[in-house]
Each structure stands twice: as C-alpha cells, then as structure tokens.
Protein backbone atom coordinates (compact mmCIF):
# COMPACT_ATOMS: atom_id res chain seq x y z
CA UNK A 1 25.50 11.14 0.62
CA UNK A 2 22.58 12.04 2.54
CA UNK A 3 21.10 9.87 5.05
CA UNK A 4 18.15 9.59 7.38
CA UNK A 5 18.35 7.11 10.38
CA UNK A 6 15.16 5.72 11.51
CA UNK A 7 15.11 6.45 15.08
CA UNK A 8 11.68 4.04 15.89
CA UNK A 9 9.96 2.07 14.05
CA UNK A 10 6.97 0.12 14.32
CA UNK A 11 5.42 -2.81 12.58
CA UNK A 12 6.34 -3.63 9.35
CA UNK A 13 7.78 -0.48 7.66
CA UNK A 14 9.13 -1.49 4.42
CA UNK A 15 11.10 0.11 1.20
CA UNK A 16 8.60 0.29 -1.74
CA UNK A 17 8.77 1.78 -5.28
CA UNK A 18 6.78 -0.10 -8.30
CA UNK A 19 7.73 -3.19 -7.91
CA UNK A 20 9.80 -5.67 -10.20
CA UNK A 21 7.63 -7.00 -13.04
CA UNK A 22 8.93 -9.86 -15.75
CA UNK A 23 9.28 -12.34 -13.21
CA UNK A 24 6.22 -13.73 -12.80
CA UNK A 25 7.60 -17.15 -15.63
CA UNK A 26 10.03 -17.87 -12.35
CA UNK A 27 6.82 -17.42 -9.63
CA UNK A 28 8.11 -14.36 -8.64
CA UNK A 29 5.21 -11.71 -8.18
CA UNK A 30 5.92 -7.45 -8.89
CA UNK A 31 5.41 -6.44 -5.26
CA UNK A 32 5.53 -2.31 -5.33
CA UNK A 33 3.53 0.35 -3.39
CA UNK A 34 0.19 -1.51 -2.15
CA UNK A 35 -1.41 1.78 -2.20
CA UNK A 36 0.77 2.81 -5.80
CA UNK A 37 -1.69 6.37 -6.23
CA UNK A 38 -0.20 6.97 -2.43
CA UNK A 39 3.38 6.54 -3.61
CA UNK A 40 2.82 8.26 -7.07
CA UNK A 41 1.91 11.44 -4.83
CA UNK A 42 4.01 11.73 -2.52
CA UNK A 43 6.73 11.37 -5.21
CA UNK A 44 5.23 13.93 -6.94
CA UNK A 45 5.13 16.13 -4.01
CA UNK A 46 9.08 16.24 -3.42
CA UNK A 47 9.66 16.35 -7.39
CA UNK A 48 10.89 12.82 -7.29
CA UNK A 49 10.97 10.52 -10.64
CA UNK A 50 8.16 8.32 -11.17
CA UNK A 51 9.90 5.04 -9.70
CA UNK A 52 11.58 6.67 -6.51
CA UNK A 53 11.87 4.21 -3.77
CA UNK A 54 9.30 5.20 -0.52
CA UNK A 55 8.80 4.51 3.01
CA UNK A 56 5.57 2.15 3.35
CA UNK A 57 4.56 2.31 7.45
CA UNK A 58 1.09 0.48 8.81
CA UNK A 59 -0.73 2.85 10.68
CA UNK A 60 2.23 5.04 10.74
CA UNK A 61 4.66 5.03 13.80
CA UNK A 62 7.79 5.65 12.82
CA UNK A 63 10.90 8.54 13.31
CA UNK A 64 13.59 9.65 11.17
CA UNK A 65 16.22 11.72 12.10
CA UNK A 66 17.96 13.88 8.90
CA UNK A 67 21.76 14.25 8.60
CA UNK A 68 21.13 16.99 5.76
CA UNK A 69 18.28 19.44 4.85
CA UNK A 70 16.19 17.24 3.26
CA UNK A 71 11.99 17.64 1.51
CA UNK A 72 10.11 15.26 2.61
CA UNK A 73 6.07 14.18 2.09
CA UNK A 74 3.66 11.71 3.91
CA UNK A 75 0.45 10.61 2.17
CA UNK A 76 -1.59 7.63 2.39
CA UNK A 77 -3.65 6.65 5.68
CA UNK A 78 -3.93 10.68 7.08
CA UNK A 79 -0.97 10.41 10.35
CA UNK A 80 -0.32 12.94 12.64
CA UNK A 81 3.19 14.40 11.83
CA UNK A 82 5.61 16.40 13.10
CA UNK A 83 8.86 17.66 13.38
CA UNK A 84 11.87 17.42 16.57
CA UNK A 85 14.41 19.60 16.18
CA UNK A 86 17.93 18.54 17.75
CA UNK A 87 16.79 21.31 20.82
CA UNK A 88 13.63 18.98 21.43
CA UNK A 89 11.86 21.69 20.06
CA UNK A 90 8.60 20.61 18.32
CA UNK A 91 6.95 22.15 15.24
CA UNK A 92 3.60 20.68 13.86
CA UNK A 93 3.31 19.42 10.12
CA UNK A 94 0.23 17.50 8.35
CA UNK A 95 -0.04 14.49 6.13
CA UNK A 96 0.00 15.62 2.54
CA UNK A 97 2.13 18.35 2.58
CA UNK A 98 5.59 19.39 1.45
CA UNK A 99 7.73 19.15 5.02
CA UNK A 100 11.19 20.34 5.24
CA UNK A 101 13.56 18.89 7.37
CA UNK A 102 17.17 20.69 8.65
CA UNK A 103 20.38 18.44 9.80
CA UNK A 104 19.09 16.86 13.01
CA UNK A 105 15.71 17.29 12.75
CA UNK A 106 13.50 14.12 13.28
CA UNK A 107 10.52 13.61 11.22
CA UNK A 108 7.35 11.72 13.61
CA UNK A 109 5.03 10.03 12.10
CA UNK A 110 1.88 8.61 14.45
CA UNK A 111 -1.25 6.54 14.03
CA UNK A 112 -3.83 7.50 11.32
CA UNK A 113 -7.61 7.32 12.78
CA UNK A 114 -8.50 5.69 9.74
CA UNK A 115 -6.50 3.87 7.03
CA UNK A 116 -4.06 1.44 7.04
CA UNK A 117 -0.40 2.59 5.02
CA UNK A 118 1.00 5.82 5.37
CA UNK A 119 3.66 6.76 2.42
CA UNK A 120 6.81 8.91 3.09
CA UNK A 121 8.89 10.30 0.29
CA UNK A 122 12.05 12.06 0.86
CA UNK A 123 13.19 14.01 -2.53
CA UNK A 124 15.78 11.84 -4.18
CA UNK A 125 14.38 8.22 -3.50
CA UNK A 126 15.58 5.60 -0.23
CA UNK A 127 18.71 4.81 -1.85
CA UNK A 128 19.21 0.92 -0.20
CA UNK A 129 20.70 -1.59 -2.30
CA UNK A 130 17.92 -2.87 -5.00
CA UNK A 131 17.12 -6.43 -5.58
CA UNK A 132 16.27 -7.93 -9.25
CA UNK A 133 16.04 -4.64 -10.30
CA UNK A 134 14.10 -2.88 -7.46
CA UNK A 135 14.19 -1.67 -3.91
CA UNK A 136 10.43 -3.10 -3.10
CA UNK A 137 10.20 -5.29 -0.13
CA UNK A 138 8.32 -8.80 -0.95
CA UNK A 139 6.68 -10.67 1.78
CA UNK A 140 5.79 -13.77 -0.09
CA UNK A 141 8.80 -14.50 -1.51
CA UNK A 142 11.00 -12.67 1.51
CA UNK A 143 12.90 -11.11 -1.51
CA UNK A 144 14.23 -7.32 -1.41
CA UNK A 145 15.67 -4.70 1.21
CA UNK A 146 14.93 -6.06 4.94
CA UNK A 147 11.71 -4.39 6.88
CA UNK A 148 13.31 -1.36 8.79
CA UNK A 149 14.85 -1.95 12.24
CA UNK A 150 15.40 1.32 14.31
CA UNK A 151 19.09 2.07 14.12
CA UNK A 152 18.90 1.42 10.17
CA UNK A 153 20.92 4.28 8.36
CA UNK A 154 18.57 4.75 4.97
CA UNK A 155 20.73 6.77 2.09
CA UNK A 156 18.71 9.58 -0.29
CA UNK A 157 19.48 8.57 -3.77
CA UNK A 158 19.57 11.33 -6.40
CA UNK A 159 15.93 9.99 -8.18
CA UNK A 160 14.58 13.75 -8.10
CA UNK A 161 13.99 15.42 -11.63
CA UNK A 162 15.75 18.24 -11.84
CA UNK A 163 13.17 20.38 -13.79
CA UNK A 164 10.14 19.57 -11.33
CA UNK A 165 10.78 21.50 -7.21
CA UNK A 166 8.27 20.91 -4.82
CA UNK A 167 6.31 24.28 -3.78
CA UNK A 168 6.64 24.49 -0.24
CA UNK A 169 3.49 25.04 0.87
CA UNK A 170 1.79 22.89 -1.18
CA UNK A 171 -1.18 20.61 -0.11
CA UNK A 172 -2.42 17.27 -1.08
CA UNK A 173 -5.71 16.87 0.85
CA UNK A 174 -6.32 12.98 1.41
CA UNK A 175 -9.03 11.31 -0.52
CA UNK A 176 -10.78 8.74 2.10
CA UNK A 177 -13.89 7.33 2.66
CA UNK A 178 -16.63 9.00 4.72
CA UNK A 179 -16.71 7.84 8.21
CA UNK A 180 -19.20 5.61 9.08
CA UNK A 181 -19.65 4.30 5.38
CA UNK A 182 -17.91 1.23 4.03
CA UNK A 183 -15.35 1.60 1.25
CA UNK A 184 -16.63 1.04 -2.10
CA UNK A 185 -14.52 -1.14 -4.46
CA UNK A 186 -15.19 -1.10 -7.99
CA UNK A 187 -15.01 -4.29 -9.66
CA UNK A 188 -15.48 -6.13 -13.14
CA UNK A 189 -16.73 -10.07 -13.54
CA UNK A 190 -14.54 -12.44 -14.29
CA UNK A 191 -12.75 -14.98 -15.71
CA UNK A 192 -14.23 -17.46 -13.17
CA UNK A 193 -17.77 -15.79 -12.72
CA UNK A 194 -19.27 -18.97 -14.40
CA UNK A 195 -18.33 -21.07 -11.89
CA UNK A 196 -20.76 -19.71 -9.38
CA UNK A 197 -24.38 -19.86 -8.81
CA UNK A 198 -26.47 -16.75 -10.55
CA UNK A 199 -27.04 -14.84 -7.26
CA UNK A 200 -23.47 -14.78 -6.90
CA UNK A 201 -23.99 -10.94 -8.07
CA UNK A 202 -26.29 -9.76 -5.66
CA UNK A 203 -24.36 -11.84 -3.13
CA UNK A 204 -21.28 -9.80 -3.97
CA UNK A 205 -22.92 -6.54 -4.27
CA UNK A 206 -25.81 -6.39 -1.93
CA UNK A 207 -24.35 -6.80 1.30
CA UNK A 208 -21.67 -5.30 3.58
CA UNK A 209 -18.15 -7.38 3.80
CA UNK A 210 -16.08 -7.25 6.86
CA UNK A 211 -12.29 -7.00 6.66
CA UNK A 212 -10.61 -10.38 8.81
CA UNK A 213 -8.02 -9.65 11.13
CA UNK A 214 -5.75 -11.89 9.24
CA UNK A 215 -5.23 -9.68 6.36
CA UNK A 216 -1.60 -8.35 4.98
CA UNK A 217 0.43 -7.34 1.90
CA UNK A 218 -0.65 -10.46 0.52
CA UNK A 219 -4.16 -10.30 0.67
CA UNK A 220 -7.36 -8.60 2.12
CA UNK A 221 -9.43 -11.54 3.42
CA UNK A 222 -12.95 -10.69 4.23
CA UNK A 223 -16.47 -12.27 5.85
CA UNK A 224 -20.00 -11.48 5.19
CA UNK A 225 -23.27 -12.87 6.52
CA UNK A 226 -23.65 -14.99 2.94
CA UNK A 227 -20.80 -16.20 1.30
CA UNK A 228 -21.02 -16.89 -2.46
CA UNK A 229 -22.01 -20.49 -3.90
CA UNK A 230 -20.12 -22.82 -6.00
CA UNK A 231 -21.72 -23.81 -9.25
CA UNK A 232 -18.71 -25.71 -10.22
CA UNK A 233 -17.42 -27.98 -7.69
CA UNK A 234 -14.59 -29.99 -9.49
CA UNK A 235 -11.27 -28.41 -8.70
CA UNK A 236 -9.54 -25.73 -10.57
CA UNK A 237 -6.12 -26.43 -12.03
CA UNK A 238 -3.74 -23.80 -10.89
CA UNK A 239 -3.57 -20.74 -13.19
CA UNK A 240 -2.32 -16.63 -13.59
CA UNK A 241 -3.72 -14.07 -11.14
CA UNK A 242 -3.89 -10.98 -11.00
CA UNK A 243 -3.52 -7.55 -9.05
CA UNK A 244 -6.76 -6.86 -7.31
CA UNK A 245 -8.60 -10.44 -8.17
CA UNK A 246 -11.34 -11.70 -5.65
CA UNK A 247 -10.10 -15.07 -5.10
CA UNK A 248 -12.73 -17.22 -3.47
CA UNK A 249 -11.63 -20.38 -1.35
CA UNK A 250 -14.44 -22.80 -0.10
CA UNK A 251 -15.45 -20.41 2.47
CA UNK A 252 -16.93 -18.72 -0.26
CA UNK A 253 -15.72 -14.91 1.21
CA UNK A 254 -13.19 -13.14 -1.20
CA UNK A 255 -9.68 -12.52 -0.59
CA UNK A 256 -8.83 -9.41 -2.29
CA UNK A 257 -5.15 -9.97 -3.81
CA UNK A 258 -2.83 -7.01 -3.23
CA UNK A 259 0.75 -6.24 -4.18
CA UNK A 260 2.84 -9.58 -2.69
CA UNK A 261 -0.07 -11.71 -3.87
CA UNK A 262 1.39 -15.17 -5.66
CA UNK A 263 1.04 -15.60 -9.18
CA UNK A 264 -1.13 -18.25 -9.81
CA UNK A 265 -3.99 -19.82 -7.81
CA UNK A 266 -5.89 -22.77 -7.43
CA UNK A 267 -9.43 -20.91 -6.89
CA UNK A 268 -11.57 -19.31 -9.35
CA UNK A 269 -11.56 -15.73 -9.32
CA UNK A 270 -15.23 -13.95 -9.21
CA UNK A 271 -13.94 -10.55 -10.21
CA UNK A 272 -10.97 -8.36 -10.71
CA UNK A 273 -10.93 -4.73 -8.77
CA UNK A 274 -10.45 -1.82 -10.70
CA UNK A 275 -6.45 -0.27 -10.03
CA UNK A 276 -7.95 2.78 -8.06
CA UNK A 277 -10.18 0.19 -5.97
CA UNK A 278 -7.02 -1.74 -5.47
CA UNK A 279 -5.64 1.56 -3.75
CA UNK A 280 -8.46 1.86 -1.95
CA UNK A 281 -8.39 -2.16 0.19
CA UNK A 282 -4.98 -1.11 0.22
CA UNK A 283 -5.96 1.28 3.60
CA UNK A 284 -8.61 -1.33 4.67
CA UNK A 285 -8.01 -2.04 8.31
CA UNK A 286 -9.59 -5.53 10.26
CA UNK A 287 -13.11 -4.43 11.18
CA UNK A 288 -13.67 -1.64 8.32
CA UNK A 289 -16.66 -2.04 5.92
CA UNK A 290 -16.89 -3.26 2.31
CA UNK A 291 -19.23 -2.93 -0.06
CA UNK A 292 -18.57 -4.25 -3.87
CA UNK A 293 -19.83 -2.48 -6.86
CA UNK A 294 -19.81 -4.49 -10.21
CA UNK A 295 -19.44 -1.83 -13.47
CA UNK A 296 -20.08 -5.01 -15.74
C-alpha cells in the first residue's frame, strides 16, 4: 500500500471526510469537512469518490513526503505549495490544481494570506483506521483518527473511481472574499427568532461582526458594537441544533455552529446559515469581518 509520511505538521491537521451522521439519539454530532464544498473539490480534482477521507490543515503548514507516485490537490484557504524532490530540488505548484508527486517527493504546504482551512486530497482517500463508520476527526467528543503528529505514516486507500482521472493541468481557481470586505453569510430566521426584540433584524444585518479569537471546529464566536436583545428572558429547555445555527448566549453575539458543534443547546437560535455560508465561516480567521444577510 501506498503511504505518505507527514514530515511537519502544524496546528491541528486532522483526517476529514463527511462525517458520521445517525448518531446524534446517543449525543454524538456528524463532524466531516468544516469547509465540505473544499473537500468535495479537491476530491473531485484527483477523481476520488464522493466520501474520500482528506487532509484538513489551519492556515496550512504542513509536509508530506510520498513513498509512491501519487495525485494529489490542495483547495480551501489559497496556501503556497510546492514540491521537494529527494535531491532538495524545488519545483513550484499552486492551490487548486492537480499536483503530482514521484516516490520521495515531499509535498509543502504554507500559510494562506487569507482563509483559515486548507484541504489536501491525495487520489484514493487517507486510508487510517475509521471510527463509527468514518475517518473524520471530532473535537467535541475526542472521537476518530488522532490529529497528525509529524512522523505519522498516513496509508492511500483505493476510494478513487475508476471511470473519473484527474486532467493534469487542471485548475480550480479559489472562490474568496474580496479583500478588504467582510464575508457575507447568508442566513434564514429561525426557530427562536421570536424570542428577541423586533430590531433584532437590523441588529443582525446592519452592522459588521468581528470574528473572537476563541473560535474553532466547534464554533465561530463573534462581537459587534450591538449585540441582539432578549425578548424572552425565561430559560430555554435544551433542544436539537443544527449545522450553521446562530446560537446566541446572554452576550447577545452569535456563535456560528460548525461541523463538531453539540447537538442540542440551551440558547435560542436567531437563524440558521445557508450550507454554502456555512463553507464560507468555515475560512473565517479571528479579526476577519462579518456581515449577515437574512433571505427571509
């Protein structure tokens, strides 16, 4: 079997594919991709099956080294790559396209200057051992294959369809925001919107949110200059939450639930994100710029 042995690593660089859902009657949330339309591609891009394990990396750092020629794709927050041969030659490569790596090579992977999660797919899947089903990392429940430790031997599974070959030179170019501008996250009202005052909308919408430093897998927690009002002040027995709600605590700023988020909750949820806008506060990083936009 194939292998790639990560060679450095920085923080938190996990195994990902899309999650374990069914579990959520024992507490036990789907995890997955944060950023799933990152995985999807680069899947896509080495001609991998839909539920492929990936490589999730914040803000990228992190080396491979290839025992076999292996096809291999980064997408997600826009790193610097590129390729060491065993010589200590060095060849450039880009984020979001098809790279191919020869026995010995070692695949780089730096720090995006914006986003947060880079993606890499190697064509056949990270083979490690899966858990309930899956080979997705939790942090919540600290259930799944261990964050990577350099040294780590990772096998390449055989989860490549065998009617779909990458082109070569094929490019993805990465969808971000424009710099400068805060993200926009679409978002729908609800099931807890009644439990606010009526300017709760124009609280939401009308003004920029900051990302808090203190964000993670879990949730993106965020600050503004106004935080949204209570209407309802009694407390809310706990109940089912979802991917991409805006839980608000009695700060009265939004956390933004993400893919290790539990699955119930104890605050009322103002609004649900739309799955692309989910992507999207996926990359946020502690500082960036939000602004909401409500479609009804």
């Amino acid at each position: 079997m194939s292998t790639l042995t990560v060679v450095h690593v920085g923080y938190g660089v996990t195994t990902q594919d899309r999650g374990r859902p069914g579990f959520s009657d024992m507490g036990l949330g789907a995890a997955g991709a944060a950023d799933r339309g990152a995985a999807a591609l680069a899947n896509r891009m080495v001609g991998n099956r839909p539920d492929a394990a990936v490589l999730e990396a914040l803000l990228g750092s992190v080396a491979l080294r290839s025992d076999a020629h292996v096809v291999a794709a980064v997408t997600g927050a826009p790193c610097p790559v590129e390729v060491e041969h065993a010589d200590g030659r060095v060849r450039g490569a880009a984020s979001h396209e098809v790279v191919l790596l020869a026995p010995g090579d070692t695949l780089r992977i730096g720090m995006p200057p914006s986003g947060l999660r880079a993606v890499v797919a190697v064509r056949g899947g990270i083979a490690v051992e899966p858990v309930l089903g899956s080979r997705s990392w939790d942090s919540l429940a600290r259930l799944g294959p261990a964050p990577l430790a350099a040294g780590d031997v990772l096998p390449i599974g055989a989860d490549a369809d065998a009617w779909s070959w990458p082109v070569v030179d094929a490019v993805a170019p990465p969808l971000g925001p424009t710099p400068g501008e805060p993200v926009v996250l679409d978002v729908t009202a609800g099931p807890r919107d009644d439990w606010f005052t009526p300017s709760w909308r124009s609280v939401l919408t009308e003004q920029d949110h900051h990302v808090s430093a203190d964000s993670d897998r879990v949730g993106v927690r965020t600050t503004a200059e106004t935080a949204l009002v209570r209407a309802v002040t009694h407390e809310l027995p706990s109940e089912g939450v979802e991917l991409g709600s805006l839980q608000v605590p009695p700060d009265g700023h939004p956390v933004l639930f993400l893919a290790d988020h539990p699955v119930t909750g104890g605050y009322p949820v103002v609004a649900v994100m739309t799955p692309a806008s989910v992507d999207r506060a996926a990359q946020l990083r502690p500082g960036d710029r939000v602004r909401f936009r409500l479609l009804r």
